[in-house]
N, C-alpha and C. Protein backbone atom coordinates (compact mmCIF):
# COMPACT_ATOMS: atom_id res chain seq x y z
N UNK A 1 96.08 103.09 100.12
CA UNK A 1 96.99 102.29 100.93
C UNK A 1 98.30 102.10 100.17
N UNK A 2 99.34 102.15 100.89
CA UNK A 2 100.98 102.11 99.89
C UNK A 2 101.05 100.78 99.83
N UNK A 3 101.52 100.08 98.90
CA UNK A 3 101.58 99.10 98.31
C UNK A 3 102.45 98.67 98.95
N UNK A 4 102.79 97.08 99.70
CA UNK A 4 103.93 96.57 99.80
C UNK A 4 104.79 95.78 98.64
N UNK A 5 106.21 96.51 98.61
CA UNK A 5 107.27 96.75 97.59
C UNK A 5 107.50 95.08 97.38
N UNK A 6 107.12 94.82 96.12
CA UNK A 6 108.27 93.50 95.30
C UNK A 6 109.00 93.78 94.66
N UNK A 7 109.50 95.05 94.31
CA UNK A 7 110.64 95.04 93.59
C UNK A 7 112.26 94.40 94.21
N UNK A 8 111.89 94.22 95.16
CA UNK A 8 112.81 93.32 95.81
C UNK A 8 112.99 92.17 94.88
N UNK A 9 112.06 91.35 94.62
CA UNK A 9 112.00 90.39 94.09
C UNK A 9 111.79 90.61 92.46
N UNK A 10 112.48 91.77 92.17
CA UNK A 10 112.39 91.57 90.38
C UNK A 10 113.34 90.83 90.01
N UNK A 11 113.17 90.11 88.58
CA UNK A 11 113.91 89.35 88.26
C UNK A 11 113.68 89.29 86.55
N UNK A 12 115.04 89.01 85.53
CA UNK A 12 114.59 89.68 84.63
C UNK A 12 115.07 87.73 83.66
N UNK A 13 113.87 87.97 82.82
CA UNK A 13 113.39 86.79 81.31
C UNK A 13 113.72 87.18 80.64
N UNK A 14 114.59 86.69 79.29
CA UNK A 14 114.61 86.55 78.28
C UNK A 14 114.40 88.85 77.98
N UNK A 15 115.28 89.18 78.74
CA UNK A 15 114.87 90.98 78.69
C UNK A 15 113.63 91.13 79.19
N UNK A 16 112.50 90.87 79.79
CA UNK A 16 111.62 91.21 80.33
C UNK A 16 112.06 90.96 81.65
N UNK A 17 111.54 92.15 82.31
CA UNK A 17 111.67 92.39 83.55
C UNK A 17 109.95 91.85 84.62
N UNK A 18 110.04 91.13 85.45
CA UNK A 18 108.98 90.84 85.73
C UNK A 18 109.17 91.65 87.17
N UNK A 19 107.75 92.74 87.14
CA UNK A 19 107.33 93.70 87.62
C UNK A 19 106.68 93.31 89.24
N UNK A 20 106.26 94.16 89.79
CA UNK A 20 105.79 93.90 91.14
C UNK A 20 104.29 93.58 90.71
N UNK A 21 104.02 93.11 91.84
CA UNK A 21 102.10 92.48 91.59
C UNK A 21 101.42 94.07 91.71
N UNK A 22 100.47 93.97 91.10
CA UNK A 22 99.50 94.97 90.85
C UNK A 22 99.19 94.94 92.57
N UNK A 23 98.53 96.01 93.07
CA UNK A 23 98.20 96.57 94.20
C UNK A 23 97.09 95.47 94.73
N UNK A 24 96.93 95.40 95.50
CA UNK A 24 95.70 94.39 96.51
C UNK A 24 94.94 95.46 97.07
N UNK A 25 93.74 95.24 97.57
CA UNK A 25 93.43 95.91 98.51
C UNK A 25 93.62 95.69 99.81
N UNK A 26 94.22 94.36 99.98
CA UNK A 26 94.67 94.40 101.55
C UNK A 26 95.95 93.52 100.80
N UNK A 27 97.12 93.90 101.61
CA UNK A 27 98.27 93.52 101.27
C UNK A 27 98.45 92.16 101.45
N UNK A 28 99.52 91.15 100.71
CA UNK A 28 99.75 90.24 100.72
C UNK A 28 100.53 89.34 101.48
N UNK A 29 100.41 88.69 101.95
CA UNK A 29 100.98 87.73 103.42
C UNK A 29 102.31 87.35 103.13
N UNK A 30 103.48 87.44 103.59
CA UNK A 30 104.88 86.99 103.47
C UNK A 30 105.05 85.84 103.52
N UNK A 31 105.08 84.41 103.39
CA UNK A 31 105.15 83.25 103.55
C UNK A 31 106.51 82.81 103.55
N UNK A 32 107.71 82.75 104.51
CA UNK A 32 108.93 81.84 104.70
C UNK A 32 108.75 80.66 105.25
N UNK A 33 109.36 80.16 104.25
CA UNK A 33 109.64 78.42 105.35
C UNK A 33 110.70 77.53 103.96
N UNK A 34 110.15 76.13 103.99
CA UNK A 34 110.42 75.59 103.21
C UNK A 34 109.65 74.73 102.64
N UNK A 35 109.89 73.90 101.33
CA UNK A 35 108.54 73.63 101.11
C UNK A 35 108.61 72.23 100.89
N UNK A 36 107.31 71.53 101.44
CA UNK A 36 106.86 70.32 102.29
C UNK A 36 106.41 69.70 100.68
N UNK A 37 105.67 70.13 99.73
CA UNK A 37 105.47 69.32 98.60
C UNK A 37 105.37 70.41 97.22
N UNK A 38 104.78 69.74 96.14
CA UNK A 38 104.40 70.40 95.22
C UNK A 38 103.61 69.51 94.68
N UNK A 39 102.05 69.70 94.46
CA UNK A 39 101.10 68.39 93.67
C UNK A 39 99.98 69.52 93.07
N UNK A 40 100.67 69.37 91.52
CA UNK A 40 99.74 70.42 90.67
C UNK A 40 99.94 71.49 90.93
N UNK A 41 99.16 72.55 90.82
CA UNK A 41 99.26 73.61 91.10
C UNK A 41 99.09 74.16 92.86
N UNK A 42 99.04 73.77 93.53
CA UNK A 42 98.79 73.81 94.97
C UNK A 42 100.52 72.88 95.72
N UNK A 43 101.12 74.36 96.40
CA UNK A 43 102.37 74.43 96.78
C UNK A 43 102.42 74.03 98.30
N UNK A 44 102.68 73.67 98.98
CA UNK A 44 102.56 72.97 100.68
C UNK A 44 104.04 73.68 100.98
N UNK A 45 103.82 74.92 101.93
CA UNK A 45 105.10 75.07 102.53
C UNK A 45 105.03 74.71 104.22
N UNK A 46 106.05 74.41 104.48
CA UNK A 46 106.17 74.48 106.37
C UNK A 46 107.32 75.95 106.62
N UNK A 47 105.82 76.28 107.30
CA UNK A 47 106.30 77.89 107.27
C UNK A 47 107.11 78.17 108.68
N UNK A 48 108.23 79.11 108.23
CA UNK A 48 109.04 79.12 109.63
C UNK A 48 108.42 79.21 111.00
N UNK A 49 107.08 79.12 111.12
CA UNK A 49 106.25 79.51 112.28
C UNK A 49 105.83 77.86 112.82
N UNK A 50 105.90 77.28 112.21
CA UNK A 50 105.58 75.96 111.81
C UNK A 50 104.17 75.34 111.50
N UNK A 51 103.49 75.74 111.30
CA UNK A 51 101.62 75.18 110.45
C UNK A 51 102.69 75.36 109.11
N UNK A 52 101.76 74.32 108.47
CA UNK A 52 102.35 73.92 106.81
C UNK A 52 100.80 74.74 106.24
N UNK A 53 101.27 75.57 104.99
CA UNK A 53 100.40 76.38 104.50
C UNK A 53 100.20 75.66 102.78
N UNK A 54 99.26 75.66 102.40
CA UNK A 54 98.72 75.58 101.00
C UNK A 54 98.79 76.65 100.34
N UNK A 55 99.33 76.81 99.24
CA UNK A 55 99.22 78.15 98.65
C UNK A 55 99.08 77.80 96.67
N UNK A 56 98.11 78.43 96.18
CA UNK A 56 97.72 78.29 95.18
C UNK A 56 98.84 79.19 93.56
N UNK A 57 99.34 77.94 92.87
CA UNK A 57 100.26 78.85 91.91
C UNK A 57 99.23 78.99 90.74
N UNK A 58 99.10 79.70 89.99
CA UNK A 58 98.38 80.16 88.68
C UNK A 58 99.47 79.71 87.86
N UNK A 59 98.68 79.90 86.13
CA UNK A 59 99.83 78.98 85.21
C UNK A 59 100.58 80.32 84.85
N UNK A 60 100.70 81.82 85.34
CA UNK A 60 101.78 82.72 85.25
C UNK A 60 102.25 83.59 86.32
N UNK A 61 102.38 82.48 87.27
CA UNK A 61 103.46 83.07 88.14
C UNK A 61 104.42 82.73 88.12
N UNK A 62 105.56 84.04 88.48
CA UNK A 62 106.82 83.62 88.38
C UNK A 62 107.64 83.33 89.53
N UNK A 63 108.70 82.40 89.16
CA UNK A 63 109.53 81.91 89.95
C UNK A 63 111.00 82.26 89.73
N UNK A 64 111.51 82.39 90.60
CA UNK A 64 113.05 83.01 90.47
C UNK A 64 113.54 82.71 91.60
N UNK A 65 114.84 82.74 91.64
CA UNK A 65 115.79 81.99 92.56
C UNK A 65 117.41 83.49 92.64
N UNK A 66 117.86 82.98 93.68
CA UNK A 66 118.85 84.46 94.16
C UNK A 66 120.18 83.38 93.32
N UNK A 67 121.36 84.48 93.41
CA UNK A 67 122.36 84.25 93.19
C UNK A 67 123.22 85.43 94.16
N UNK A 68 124.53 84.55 94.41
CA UNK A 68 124.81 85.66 95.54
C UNK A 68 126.23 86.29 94.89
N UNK A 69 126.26 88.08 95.58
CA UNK A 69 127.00 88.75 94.82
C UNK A 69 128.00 88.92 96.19
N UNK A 70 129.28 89.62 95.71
CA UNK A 70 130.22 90.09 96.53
C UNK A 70 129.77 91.55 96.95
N UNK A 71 130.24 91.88 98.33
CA UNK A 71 130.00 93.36 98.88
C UNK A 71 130.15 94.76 97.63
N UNK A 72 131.33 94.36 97.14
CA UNK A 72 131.62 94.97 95.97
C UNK A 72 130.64 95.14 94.79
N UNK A 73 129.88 94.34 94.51
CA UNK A 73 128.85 94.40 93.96
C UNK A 73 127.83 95.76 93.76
N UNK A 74 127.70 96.49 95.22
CA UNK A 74 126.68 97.55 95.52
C UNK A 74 127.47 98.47 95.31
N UNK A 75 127.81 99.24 93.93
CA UNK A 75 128.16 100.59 93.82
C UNK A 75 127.39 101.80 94.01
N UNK A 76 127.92 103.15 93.65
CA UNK A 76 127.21 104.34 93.68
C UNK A 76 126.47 104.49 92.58
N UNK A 77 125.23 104.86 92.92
CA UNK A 77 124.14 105.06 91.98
C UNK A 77 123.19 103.23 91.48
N UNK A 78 123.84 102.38 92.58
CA UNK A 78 123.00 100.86 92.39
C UNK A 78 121.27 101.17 92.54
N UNK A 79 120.81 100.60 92.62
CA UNK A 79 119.33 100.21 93.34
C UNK A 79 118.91 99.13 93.73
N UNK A 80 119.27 99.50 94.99
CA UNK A 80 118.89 98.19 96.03
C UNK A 80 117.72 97.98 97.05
N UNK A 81 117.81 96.84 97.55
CA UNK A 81 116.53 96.78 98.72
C UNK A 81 116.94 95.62 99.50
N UNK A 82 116.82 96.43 100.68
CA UNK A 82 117.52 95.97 101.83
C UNK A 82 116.66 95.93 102.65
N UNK A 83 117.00 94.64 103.77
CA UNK A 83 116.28 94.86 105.12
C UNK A 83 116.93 94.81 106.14
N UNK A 84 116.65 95.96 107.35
CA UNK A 84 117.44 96.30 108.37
C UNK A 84 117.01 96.22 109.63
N UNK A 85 117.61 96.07 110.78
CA UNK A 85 117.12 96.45 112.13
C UNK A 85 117.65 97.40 112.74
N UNK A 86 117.24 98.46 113.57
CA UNK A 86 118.05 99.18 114.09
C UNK A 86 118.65 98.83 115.48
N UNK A 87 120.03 99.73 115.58
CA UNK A 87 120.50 99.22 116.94
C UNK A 87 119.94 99.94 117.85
N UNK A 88 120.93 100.16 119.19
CA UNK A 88 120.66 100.51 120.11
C UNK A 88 120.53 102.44 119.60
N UNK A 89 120.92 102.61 119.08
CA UNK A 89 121.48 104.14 118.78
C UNK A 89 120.60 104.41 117.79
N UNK A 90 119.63 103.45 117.05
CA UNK A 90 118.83 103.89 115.93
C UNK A 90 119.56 103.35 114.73
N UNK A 91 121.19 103.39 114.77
CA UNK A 91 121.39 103.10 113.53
C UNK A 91 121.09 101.67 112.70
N UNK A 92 121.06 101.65 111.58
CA UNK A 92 119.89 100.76 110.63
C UNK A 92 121.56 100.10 110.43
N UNK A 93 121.13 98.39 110.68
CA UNK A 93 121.95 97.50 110.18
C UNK A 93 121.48 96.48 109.35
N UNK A 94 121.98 96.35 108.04
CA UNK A 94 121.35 95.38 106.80
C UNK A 94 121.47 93.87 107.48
N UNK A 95 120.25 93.24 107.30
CA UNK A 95 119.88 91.97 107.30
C UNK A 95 120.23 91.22 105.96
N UNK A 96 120.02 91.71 104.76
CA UNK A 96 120.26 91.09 103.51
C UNK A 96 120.37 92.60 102.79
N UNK A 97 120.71 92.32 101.70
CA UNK A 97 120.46 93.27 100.35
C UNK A 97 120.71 92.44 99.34
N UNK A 98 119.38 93.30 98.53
CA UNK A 98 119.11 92.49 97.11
C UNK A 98 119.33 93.75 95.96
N UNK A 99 120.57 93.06 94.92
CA UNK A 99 120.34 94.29 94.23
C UNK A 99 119.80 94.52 92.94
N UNK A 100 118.70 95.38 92.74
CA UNK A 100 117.78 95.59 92.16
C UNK A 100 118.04 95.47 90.30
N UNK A 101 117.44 95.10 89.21
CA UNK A 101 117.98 95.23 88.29
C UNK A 101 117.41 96.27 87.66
N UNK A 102 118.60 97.05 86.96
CA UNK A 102 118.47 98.79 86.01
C UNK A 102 117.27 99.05 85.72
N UNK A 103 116.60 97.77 84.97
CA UNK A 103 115.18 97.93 83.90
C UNK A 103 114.16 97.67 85.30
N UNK A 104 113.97 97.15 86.29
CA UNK A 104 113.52 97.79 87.62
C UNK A 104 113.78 99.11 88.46
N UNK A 105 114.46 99.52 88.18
CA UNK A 105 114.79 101.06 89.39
C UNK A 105 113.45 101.79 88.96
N UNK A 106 113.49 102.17 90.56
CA UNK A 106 112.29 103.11 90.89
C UNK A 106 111.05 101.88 91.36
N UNK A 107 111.24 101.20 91.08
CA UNK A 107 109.87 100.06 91.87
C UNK A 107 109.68 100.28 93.30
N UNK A 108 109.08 100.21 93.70
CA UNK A 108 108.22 100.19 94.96
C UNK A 108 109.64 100.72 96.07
N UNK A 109 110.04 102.18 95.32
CA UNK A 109 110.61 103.42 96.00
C UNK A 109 110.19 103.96 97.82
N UNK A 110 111.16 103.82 98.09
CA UNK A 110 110.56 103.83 99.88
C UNK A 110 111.00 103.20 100.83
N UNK A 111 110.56 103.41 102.02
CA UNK A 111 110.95 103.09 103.63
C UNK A 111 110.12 102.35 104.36
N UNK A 112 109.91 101.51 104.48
CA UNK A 112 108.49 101.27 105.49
C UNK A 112 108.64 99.41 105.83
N UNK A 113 107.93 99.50 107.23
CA UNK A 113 107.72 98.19 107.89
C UNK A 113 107.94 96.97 107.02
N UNK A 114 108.79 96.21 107.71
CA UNK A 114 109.02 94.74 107.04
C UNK A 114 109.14 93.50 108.43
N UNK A 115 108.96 92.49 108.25
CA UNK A 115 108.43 91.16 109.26
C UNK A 115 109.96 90.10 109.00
N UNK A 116 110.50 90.86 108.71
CA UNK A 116 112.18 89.79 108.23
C UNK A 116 112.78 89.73 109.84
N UNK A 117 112.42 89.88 110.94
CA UNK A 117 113.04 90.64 112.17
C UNK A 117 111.76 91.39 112.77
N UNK A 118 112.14 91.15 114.39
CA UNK A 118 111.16 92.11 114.92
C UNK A 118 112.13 93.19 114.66
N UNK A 119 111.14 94.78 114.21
CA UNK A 119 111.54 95.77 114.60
C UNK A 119 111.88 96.01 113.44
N UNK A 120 111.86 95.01 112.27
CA UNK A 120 112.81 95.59 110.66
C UNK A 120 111.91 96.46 109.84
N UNK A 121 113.01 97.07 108.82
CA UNK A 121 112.26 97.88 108.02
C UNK A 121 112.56 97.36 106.65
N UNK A 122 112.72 98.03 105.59
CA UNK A 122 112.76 97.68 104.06
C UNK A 122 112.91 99.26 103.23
N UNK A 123 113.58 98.94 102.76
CA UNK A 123 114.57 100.10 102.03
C UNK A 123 114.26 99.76 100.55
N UNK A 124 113.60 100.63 99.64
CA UNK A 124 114.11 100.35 98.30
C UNK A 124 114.40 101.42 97.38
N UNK A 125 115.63 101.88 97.33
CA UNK A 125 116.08 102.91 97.25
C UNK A 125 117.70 102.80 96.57
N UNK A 126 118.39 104.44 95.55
CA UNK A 126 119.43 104.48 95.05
C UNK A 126 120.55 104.63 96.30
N UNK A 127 121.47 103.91 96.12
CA UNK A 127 123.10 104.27 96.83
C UNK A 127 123.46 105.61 95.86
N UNK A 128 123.18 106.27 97.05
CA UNK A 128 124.02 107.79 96.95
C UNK A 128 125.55 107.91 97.04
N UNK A 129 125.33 107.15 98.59
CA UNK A 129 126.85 107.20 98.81
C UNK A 129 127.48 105.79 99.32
N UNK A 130 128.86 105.73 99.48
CA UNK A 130 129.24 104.37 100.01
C UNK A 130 130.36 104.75 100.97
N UNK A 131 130.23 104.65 102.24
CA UNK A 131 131.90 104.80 103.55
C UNK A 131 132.26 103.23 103.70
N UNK A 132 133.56 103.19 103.35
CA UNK A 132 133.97 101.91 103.88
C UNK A 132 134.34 102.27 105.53
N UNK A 133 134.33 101.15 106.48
CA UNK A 133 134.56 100.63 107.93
C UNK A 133 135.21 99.34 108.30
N UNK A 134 135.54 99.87 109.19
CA UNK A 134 136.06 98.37 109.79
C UNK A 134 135.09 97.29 109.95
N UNK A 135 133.93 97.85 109.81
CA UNK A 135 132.76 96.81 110.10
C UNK A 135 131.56 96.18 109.07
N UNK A 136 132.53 96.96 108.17
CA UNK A 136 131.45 97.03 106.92
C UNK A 136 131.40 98.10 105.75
N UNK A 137 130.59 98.41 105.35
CA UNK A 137 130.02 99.82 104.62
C UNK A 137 128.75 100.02 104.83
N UNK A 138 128.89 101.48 104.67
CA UNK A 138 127.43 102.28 105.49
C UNK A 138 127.23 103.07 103.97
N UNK A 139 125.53 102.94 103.69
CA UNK A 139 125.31 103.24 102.42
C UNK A 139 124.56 104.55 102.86
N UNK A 140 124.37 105.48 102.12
CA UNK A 140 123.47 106.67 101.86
C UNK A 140 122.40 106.42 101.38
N UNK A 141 121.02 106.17 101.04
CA UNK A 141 120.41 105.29 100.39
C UNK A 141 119.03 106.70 100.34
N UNK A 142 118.65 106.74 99.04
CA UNK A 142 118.11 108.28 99.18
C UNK A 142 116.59 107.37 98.46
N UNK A 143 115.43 107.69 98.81
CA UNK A 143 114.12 107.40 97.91
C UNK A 143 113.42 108.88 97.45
N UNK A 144 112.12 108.61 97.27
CA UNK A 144 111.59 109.76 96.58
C UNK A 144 110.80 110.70 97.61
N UNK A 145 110.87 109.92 98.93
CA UNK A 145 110.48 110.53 99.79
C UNK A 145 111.54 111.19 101.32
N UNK A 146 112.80 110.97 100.99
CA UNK A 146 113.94 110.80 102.00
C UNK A 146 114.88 110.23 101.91
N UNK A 147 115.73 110.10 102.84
CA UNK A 147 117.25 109.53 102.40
C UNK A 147 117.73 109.09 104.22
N UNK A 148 118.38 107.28 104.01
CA UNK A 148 118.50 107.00 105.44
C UNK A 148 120.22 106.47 105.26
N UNK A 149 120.70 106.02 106.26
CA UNK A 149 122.08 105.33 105.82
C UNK A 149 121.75 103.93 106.56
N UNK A 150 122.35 103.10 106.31
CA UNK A 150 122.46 101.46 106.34
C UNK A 150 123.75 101.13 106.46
N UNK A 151 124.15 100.61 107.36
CA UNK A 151 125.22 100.01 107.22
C UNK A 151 125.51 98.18 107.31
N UNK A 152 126.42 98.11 106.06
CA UNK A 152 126.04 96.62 105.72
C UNK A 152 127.30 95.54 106.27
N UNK A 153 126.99 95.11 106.71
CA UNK A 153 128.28 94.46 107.34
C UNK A 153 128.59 93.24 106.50
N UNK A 154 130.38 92.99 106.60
CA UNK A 154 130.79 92.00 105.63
C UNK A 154 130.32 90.48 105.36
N UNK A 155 129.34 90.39 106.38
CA UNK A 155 128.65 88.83 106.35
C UNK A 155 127.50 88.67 106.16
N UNK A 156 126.59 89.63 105.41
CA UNK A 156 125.35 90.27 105.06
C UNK A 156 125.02 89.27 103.80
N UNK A 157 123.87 88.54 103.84
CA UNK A 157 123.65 88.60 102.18
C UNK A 157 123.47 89.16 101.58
N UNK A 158 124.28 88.82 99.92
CA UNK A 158 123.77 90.04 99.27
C UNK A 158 123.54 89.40 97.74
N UNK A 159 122.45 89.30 97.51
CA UNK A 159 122.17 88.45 96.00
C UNK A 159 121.67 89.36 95.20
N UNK A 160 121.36 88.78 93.67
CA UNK A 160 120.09 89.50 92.96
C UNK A 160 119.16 87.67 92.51
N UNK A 161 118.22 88.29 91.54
CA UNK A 161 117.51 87.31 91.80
C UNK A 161 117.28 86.88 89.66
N UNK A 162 117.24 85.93 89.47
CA UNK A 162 116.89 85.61 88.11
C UNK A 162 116.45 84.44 88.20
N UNK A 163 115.90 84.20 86.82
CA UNK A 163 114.48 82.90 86.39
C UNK A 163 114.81 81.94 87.34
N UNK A 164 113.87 81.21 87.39
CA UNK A 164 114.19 79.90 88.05
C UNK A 164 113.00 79.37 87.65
N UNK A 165 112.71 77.69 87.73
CA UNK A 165 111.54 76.94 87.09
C UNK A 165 110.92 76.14 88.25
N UNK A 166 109.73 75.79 88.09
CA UNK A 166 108.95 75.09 88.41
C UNK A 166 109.51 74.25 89.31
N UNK A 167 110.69 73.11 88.00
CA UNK A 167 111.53 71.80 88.37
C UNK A 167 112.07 72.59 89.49
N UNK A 168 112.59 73.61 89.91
CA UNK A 168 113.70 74.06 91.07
C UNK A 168 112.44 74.12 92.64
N UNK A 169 111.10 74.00 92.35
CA UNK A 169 110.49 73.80 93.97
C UNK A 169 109.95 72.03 93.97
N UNK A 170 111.43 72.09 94.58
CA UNK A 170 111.72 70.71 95.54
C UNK A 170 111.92 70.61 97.16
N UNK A 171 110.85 69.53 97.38
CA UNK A 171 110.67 69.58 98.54
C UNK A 171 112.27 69.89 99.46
N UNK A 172 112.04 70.44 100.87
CA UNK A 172 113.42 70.68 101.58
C UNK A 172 113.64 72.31 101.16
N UNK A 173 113.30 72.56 99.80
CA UNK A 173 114.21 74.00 99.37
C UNK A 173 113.25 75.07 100.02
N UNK A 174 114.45 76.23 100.49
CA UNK A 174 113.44 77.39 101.27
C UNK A 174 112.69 77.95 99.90
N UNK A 175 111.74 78.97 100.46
CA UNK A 175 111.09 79.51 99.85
C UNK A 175 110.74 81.12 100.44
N UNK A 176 110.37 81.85 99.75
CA UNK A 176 109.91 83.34 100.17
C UNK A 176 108.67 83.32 99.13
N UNK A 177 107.44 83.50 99.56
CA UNK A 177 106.14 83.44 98.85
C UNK A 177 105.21 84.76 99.42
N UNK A 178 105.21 85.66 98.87
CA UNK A 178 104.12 86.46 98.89
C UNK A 178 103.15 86.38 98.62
N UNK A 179 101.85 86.44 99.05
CA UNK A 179 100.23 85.62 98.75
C UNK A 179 99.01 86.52 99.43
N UNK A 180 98.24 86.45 98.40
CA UNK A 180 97.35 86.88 98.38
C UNK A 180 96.32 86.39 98.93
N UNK A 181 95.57 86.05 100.28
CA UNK A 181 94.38 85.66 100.92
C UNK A 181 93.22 85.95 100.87
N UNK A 182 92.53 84.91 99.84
CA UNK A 182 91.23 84.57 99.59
C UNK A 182 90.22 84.72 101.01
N UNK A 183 88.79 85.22 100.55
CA UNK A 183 87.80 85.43 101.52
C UNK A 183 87.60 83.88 102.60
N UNK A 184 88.14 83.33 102.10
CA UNK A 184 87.36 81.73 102.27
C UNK A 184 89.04 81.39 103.14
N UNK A 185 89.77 81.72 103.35
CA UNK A 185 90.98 81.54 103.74
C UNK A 185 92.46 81.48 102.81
N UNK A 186 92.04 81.06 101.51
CA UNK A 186 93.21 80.12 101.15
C UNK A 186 93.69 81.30 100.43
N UNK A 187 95.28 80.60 99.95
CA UNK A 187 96.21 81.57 99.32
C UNK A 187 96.62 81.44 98.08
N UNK A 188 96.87 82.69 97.44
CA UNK A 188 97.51 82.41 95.86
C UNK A 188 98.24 83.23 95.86
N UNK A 189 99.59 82.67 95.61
CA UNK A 189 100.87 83.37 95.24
C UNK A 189 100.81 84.25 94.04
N UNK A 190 101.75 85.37 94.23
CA UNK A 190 101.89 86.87 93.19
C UNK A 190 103.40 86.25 92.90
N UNK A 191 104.25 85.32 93.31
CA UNK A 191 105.31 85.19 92.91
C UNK A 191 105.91 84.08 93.66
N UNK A 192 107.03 83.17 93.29
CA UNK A 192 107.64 82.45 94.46
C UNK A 192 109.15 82.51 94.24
N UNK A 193 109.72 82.91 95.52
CA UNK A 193 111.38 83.18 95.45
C UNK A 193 112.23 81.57 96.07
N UNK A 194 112.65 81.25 95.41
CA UNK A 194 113.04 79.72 95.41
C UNK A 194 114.29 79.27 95.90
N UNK A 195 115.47 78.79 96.86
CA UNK A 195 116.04 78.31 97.15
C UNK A 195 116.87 77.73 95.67
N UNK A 196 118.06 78.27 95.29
CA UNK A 196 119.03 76.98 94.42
C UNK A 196 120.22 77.38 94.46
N UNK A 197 121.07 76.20 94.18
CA UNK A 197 122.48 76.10 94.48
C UNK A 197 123.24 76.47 95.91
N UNK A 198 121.83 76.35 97.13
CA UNK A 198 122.55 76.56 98.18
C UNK A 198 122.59 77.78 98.58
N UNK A 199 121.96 78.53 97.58
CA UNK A 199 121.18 79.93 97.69
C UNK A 199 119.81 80.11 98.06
N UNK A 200 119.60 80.36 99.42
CA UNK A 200 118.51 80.91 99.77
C UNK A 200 117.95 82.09 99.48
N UNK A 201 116.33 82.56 99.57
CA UNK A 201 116.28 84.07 99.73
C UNK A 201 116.22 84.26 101.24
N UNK A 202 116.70 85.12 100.92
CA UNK A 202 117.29 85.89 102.45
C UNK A 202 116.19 86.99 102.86
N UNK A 203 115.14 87.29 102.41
CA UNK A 203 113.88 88.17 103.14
C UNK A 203 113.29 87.66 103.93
């Protein structure tokens, strides 16, 4: 089964780069919302769907928070990961882009289904090329299996993501939680992407 990609969510410590979760055998649940508490290790989000979910943190998971970059930011030869919808015509329009850090490239390389949007996909892949537009820029975006174009329009988020602590999940702040679902129901997070300075994650 292909792994669903966190390199979206790398984020780099003290020079360590913290890597995507090891493979599941059944993939891990997307969890958006915001989050309703924090007591111990057990995280309470109210998930954009609205049921408030429990989700279990271990004492080494990591937490990281976005910072947001200018369009300019995504040069030739970046590595990014983006999520898109297509239009009427097929062509793929960026929802966000996150751009990937160096000591990450090549992580979870590829094209495939994403829940950010009905109908979205997820890109994690090198900028080949870059066309500026009146509407934006349209990227070339090549993986190890193919090459699609994206075009990102000037009001797109576009962050990368570094450390963030514990102290930063306060109730109110969004969250992006990927989790792993226990036989018995419950969840334990592979990572939590944290809301700060007014910076959301945008997946």
């Amino acid at each position: 089964m292909r792994s669903i990609v966190y390199a979206v969510l790398a984020a780099c410590l003290g020079g360590l780069v913290i890597a995507p979760a090891a493979p599941a055998q059944t993939p891990p649940t997307r969890l958006r919302g915001t989050i309703a508490a924090l007591e111990g290790q057990v995280l309470t989000i109210a998930t954009r769907e609205g049921p408030q979910v429990k989700v279990t943190l271990d004492e080494k998971v990591a937490v990281a928070a976005p910072h947001r970059l200018d369009l300019a930011a995504i040069k030739p030869n970046s590595y990014i990961g983006t999520a898109a919808v297509p239009g009427a015509d097929g062509t793929l329009t960026a929802l966000e882009v996150v751009v990937i850090p160096e000591a990450a490239r090549g992580s979870g390389d590829g094209h495939y289904d994403w829940d950010l949007a009905p109908g979205s996909s997820m890109t994690n892949a090198n900028v080949d090329a870059i066309v500026q537009s009146n509407t934006g820029r349209t990227l070339t975006l090549t993986y190890k299996t193919g090459s699609i174009k994206v075009t990102v329009p000037e009001n797109v988020p576009i962050v990368a993501f570094g450390p963030a602590e514990r102290a930063d999940l306060k109730p109110g702040a969004r969250v992006f939680v990927p989790a792993i679902k226990g036989a018995d129901g419950s969840f334990t997070a592979t990572r939590v992407l944290v809301e700060k300075d007014g910076v959301a994650p945008p997946m």
